[in-house]
C-alpha atoms as a PDB file:
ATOM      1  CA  UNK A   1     -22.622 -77.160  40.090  1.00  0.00           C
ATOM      2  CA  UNK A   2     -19.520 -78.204  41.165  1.00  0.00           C
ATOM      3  CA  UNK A   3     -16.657 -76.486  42.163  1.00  0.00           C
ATOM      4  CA  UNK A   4     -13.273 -77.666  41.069  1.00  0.00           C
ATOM      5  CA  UNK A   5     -10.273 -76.762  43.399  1.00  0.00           C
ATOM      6  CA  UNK A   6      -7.582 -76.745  40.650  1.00  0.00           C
ATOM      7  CA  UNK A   7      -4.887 -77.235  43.370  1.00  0.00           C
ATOM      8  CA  UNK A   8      -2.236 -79.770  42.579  1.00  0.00           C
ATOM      9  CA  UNK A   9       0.372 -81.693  45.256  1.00  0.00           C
ATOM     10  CA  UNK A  10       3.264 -80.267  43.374  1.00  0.00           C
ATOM     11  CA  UNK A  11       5.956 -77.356  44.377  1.00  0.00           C
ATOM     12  CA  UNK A  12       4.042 -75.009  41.773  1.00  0.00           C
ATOM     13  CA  UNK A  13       1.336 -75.573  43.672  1.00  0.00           C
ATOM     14  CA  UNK A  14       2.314 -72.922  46.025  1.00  0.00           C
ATOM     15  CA  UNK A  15       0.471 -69.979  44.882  1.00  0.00           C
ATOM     16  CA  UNK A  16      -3.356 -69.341  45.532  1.00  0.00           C
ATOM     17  CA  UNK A  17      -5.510 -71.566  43.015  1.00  0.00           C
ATOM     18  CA  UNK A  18      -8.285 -69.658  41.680  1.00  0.00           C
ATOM     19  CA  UNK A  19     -11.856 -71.635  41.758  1.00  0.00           C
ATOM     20  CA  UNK A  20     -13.298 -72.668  38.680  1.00  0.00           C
ATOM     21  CA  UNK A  21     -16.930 -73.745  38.314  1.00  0.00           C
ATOM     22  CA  UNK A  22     -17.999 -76.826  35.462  1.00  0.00           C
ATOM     23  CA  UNK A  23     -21.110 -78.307  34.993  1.00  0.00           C
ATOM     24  CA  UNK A  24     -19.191 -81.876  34.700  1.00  0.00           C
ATOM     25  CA  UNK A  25     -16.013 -82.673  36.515  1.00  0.00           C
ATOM     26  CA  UNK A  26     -13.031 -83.280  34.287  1.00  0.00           C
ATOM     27  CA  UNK A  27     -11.348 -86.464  34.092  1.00  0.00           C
ATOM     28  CA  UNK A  28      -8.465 -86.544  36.505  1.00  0.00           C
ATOM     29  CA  UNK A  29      -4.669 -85.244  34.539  1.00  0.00           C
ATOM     30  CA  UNK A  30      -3.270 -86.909  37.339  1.00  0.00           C
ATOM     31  CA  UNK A  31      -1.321 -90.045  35.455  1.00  0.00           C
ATOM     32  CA  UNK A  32      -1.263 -91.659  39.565  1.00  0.00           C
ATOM     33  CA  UNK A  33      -1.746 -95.108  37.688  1.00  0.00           C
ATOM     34  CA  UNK A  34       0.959 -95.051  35.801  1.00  0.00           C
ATOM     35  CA  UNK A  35       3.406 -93.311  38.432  1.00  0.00           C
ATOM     36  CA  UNK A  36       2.478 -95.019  41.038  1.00  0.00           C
ATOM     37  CA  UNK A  37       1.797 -92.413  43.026  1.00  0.00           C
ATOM     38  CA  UNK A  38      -1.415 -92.783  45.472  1.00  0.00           C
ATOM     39  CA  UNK A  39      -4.435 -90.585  43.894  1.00  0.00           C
ATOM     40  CA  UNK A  40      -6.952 -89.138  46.602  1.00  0.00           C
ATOM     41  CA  UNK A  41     -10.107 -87.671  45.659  1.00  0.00           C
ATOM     42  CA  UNK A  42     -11.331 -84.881  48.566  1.00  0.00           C
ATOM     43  CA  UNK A  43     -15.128 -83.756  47.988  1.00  0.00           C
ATOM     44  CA  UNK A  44     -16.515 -81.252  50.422  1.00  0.00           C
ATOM     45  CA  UNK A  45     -20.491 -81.313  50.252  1.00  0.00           C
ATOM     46  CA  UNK A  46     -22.498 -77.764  50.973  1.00  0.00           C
ATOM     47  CA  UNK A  47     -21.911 -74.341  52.391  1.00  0.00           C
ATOM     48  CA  UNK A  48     -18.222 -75.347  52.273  1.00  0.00           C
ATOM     49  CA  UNK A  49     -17.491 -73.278  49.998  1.00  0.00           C
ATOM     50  CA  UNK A  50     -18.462 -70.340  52.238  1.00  0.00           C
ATOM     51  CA  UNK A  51     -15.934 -71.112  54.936  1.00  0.00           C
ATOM     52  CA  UNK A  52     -13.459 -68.626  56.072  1.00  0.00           C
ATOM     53  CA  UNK A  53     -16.602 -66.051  56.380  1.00  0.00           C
ATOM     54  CA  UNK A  54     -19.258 -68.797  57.970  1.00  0.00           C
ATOM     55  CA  UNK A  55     -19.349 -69.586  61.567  1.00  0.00           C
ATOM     56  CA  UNK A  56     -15.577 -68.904  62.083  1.00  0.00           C
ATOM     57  CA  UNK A  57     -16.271 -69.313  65.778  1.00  0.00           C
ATOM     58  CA  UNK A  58     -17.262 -73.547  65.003  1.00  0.00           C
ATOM     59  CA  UNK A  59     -15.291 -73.824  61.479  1.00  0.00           C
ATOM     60  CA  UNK A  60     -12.426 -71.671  61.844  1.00  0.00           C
ATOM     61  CA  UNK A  61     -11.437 -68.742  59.629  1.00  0.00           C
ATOM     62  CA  UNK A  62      -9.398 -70.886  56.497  1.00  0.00           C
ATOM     63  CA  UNK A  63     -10.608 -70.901  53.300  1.00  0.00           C
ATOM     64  CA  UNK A  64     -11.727 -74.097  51.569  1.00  0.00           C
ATOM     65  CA  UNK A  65      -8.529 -73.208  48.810  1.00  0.00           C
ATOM     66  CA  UNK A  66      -6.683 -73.002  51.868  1.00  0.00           C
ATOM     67  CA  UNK A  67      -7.093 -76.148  53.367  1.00  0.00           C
ATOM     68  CA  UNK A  68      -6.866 -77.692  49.758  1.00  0.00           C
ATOM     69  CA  UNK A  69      -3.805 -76.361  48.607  1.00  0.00           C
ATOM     70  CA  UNK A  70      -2.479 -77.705  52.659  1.00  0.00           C
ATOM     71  CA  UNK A  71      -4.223 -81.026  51.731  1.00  0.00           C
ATOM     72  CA  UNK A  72      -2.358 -80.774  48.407  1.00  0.00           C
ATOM     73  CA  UNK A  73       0.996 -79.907  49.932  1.00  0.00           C
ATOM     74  CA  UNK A  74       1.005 -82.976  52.255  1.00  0.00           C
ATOM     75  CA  UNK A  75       0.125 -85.083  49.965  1.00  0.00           C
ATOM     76  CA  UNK A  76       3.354 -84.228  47.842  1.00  0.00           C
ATOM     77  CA  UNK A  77       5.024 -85.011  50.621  1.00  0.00           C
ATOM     78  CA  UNK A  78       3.606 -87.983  51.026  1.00  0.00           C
ATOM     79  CA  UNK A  79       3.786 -88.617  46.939  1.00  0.00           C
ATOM     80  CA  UNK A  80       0.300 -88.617  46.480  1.00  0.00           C
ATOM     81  CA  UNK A  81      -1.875 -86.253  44.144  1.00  0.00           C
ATOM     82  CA  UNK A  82      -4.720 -84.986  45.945  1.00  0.00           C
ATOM     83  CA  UNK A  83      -7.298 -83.316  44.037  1.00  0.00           C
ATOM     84  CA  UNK A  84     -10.517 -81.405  45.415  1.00  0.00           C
ATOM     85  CA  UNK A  85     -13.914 -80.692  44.529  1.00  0.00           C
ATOM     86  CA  UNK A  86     -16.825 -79.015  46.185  1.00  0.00           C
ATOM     87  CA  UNK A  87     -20.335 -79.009  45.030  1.00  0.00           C
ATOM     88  CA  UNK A  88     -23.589 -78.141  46.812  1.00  0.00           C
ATOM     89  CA  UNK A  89     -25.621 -80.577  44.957  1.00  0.00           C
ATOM     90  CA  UNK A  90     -26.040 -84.183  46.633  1.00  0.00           C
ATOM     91  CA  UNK A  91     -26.372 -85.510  43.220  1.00  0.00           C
ATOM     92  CA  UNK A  92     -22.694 -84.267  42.217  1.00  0.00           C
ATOM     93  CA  UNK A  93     -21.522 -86.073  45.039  1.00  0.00           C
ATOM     94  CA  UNK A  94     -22.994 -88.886  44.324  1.00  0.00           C
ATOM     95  CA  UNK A  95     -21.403 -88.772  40.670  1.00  0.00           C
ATOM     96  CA  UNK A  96     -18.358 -87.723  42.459  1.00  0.00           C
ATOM     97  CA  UNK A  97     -17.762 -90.833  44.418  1.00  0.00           C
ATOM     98  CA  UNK A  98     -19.206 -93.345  41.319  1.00  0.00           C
ATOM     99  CA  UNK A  99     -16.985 -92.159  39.152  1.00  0.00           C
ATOM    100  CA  UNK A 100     -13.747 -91.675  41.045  1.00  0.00           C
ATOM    101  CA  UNK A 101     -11.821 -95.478  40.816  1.00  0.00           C
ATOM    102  CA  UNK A 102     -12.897 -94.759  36.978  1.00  0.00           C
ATOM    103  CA  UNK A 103     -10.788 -91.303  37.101  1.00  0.00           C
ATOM    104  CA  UNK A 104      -7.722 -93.416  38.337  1.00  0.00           C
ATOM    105  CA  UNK A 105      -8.336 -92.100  42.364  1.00  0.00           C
ATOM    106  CA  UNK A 106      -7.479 -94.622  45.417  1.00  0.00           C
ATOM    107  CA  UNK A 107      -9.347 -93.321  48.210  1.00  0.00           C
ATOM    108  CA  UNK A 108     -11.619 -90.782  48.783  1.00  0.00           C
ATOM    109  CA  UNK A 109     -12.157 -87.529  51.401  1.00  0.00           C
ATOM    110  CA  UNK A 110     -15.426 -87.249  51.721  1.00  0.00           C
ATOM    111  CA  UNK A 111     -17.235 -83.768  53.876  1.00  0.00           C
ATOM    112  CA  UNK A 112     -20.775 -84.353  53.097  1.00  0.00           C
ATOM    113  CA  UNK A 113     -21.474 -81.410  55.037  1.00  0.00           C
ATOM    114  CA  UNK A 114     -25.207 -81.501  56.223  1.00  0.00           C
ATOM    115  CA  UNK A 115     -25.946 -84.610  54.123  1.00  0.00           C
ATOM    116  CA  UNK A 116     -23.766 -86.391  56.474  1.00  0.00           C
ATOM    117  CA  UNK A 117     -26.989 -86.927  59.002  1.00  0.00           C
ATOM    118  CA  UNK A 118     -29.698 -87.483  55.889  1.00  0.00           C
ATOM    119  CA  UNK A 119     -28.352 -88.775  52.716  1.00  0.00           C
ATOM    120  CA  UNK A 120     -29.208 -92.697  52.123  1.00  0.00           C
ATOM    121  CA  UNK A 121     -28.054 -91.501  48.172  1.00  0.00           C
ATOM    122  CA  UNK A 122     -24.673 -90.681  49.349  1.00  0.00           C
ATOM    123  CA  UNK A 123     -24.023 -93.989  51.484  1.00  0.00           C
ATOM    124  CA  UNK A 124     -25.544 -95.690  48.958  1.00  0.00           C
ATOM    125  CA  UNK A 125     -22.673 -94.405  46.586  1.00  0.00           C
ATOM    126  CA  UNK A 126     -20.213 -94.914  48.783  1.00  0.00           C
ATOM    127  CA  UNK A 127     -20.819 -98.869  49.499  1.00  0.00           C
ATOM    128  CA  UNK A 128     -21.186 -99.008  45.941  1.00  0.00           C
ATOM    129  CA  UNK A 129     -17.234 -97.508  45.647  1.00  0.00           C
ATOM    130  CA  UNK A 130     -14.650 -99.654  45.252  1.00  0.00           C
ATOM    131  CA  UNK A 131     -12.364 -97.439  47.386  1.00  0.00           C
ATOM    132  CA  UNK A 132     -12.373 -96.389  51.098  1.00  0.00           C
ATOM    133  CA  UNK A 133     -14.148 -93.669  51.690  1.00  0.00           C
ATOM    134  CA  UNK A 134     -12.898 -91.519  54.898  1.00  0.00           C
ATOM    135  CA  UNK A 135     -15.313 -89.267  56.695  1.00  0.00           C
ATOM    136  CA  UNK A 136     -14.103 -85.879  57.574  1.00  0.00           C
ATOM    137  CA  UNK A 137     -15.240 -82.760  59.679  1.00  0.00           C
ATOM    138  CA  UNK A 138     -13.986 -79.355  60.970  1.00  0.00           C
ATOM    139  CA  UNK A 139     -16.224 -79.654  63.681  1.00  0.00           C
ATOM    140  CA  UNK A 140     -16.904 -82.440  66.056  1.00  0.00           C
ATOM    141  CA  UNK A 141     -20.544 -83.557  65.189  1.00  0.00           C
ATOM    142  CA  UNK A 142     -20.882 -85.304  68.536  1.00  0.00           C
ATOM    143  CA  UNK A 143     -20.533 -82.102  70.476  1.00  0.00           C
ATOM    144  CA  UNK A 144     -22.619 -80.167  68.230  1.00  0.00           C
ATOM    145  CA  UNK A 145     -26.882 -80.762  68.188  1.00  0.00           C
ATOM    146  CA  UNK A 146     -28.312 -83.575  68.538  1.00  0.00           C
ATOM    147  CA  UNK A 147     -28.759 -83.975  65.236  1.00  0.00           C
ATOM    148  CA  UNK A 148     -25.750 -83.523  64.118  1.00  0.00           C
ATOM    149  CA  UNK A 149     -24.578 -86.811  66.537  1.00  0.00           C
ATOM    150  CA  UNK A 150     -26.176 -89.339  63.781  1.00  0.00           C
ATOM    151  CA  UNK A 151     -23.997 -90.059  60.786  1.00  0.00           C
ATOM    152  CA  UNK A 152     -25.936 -91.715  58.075  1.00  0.00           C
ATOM    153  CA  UNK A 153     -23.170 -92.197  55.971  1.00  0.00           C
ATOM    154  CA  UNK A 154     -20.803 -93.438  58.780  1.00  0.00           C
ATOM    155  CA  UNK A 155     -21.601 -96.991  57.989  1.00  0.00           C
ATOM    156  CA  UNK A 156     -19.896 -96.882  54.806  1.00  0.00           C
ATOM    157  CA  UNK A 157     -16.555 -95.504  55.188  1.00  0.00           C
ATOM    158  CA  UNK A 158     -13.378 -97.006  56.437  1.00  0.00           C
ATOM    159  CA  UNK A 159     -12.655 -94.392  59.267  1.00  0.00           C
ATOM    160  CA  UNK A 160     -13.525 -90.432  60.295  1.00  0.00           C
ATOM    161  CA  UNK A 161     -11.275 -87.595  61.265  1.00  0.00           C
ATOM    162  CA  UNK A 162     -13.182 -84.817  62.656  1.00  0.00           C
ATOM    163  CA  UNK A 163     -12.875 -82.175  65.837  1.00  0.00           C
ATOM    164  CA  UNK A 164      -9.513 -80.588  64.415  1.00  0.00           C
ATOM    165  CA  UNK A 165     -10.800 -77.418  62.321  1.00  0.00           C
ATOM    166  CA  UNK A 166      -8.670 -77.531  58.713  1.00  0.00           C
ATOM    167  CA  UNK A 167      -6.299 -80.130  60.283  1.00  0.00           C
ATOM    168  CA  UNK A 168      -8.849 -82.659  60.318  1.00  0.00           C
ATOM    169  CA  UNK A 169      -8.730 -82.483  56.074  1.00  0.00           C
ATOM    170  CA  UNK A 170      -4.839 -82.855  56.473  1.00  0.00           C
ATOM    171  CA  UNK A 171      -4.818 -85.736  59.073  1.00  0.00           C
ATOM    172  CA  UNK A 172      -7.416 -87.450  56.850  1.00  0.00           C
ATOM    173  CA  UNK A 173      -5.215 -87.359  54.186  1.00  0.00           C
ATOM    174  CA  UNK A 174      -2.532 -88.935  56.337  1.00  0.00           C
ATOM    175  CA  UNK A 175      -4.764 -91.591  57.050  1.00  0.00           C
ATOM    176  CA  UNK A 176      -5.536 -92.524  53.729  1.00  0.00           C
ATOM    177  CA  UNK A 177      -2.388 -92.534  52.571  1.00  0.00           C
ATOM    178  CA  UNK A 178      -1.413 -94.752  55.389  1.00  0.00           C
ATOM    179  CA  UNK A 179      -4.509 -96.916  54.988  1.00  0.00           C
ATOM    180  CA  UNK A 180      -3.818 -97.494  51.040  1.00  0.00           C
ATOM    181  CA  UNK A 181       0.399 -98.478  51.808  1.00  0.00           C
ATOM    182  CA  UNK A 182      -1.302-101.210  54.495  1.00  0.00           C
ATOM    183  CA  UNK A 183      -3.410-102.828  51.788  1.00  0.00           C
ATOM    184  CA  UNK A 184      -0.484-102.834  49.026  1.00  0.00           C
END
């Protein structure tokens, strides 16, 4: 199931989104396309959805709506809509990332969570995308066990941001943002 972070990059986004749960992801409202505003994409793979209450003491104590609706507010900013979903399901992500360039997104945040170091499905997916995909962890997998040092999906995206707790979503939208004006 996937969870949709209904959290836009707009000053009414402000206030504490509620999570909503859909079996299917809704086509993206966002008109980017036609604004020309940048469109990013930020899935977050499982047991995100438990953070503020798991493992503060490695992933911090914000909330996955509270680094959204900070990834949201920067991307205003930075005029770009940034939407985000979390699912536990590798398959969702997998739809997730197939379907996003379809759904009108430019780039895509991708925290894979533990199917970072096993999924061949999910880099699979992402060479088959169109658009960049950027890595991006609270912790820093490196300094973690050892086998959490072996990215299987590394291979496949255009960069990784990780070792800076909720920053690390924010800096990674930065990136893509910055990454995407380069290639216009």
């Amino acid at each position: 199931m996937v969870a949709k972070l209904k959290i836009k990059s707009s000053p009414a986004s402000r206030s504490a989104a509620p999570k909503t749960r859909a079996r299917h992801r809704e086509p993206s409202t966002a008109s980017s396309e036609a604004s020309g505003r940048l469109s990013i994409l930020i899935v977050s793979g499982p047991n995100l959805d438990r953070l503020g209450s798991r493992q503060p003491e490695i992933y911090g104590t914000a909330t996955l709506a509270d680094i959204s609706h900070a990834c949201a507010e920067r991307g205003a900013e930075l005029a770009a809509d940034v939407m985000s979903v979390q699912t536990n399901q590798e398959g969702d992500i997998v739809d997730l990332i197939g379907s996003a360039a379809e759904e009108g997104h430019h780039a895509i945040l991708l925290n894979a969570g533990g199917y970072t170091h096993t999924s061949v499905a999910i880099l699979d997916a992402i060479l088959g995308s169109p658009l960049p995909v950027i890595e991006v962890h609270l912790s820093n997998p490196e300094a973690r066990e050892d086998f959490r040092r072996s990215s299987l999906i590394a291979r496949g995206c255009a960069g990784k941001v990780a070792g800076f707790g909720a920053s690390s979503y924010v800096i990674a939208v930065e990136a893509a943002v910055r990454l995407l004006r380069s290639a216009r």
